[in-house]
Protein backbone atom coordinates (compact mmCIF):
# COMPACT_ATOMS: atom_id res chain seq x y z
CA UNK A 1 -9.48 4.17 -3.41
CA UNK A 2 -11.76 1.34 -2.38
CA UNK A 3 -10.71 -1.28 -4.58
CA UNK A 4 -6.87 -0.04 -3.62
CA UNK A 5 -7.46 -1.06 -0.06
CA UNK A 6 -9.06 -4.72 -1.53
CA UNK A 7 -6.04 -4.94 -3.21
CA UNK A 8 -2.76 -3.83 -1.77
CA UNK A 9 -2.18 -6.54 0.77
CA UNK A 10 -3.03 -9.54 -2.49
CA UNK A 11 -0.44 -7.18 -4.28
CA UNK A 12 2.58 -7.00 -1.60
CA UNK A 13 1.61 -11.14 -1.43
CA UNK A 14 -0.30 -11.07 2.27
CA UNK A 15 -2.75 -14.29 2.79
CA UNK A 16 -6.44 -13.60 3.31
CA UNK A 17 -6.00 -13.99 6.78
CA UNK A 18 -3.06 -11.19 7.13
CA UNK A 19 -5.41 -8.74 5.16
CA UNK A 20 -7.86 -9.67 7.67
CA UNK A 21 -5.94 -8.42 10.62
CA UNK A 22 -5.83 -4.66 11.67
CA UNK A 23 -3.35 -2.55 10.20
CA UNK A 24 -4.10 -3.94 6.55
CA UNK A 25 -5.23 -0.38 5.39
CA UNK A 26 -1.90 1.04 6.83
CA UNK A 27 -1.38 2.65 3.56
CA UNK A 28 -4.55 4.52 2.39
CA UNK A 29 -3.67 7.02 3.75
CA UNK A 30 0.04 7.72 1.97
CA UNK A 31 -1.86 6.76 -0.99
CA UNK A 32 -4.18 9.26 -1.36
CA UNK A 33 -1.42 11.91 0.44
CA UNK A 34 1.64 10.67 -2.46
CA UNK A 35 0.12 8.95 -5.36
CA UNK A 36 -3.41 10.44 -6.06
CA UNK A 37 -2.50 10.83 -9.25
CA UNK A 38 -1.44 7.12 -10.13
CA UNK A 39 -4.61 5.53 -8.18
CA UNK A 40 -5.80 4.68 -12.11
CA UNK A 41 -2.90 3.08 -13.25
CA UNK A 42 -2.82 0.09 -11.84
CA UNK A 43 -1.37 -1.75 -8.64
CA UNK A 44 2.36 -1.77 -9.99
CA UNK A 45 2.00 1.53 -10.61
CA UNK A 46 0.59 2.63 -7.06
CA UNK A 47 3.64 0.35 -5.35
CA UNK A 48 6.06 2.17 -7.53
CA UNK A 49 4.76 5.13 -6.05
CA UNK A 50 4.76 4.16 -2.80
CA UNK A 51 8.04 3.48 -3.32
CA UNK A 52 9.63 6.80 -4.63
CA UNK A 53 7.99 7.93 -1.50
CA UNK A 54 9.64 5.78 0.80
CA UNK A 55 11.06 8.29 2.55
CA UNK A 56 7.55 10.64 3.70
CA UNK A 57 5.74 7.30 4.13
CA UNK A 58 3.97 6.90 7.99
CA UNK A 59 5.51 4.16 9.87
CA UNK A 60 3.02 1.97 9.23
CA UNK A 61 3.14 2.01 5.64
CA UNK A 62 6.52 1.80 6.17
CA UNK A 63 6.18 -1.46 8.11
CA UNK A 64 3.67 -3.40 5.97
CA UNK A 65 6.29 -2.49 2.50
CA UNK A 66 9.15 -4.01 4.27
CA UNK A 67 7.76 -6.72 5.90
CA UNK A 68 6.25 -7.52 2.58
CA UNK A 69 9.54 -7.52 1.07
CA UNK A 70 9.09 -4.36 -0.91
């Protein structure tokens, strides 16, 4: 879960300086709530999921996937 918050805003291609700002852990929580089970797998694998789950996603989450392009 840690290294998933590290990662996530390198992986939807935010600067060091966005995943500085608050908000960059706007999806650990849908994470752990939709894709528990493909935390192991690997980053693509964890977006993919995020993805399928588009539609339960918070807001947030929501917000940092499409302004990320995703």
């Amino acid at each position: 879960m840690t290294r998933f918050l590290f990662i996530l805003p390198l992986l939807l291609g935010a600067s060091v300086a966005a995943a500085q700002q608050p908000g960059h852990d706007a999806c650990a929580r849908d994470v752990t709530r939709f894709c528990r089970a493909v935390m192991n797998n690997g980053d693509g694998a964890v977006l993919a999921c995020l993805k399928q789950n588009r539609a339960k996603l918070s807001k947030g989450c929501e917000k940092v996937l499409t302004d990320h392009g995703q």
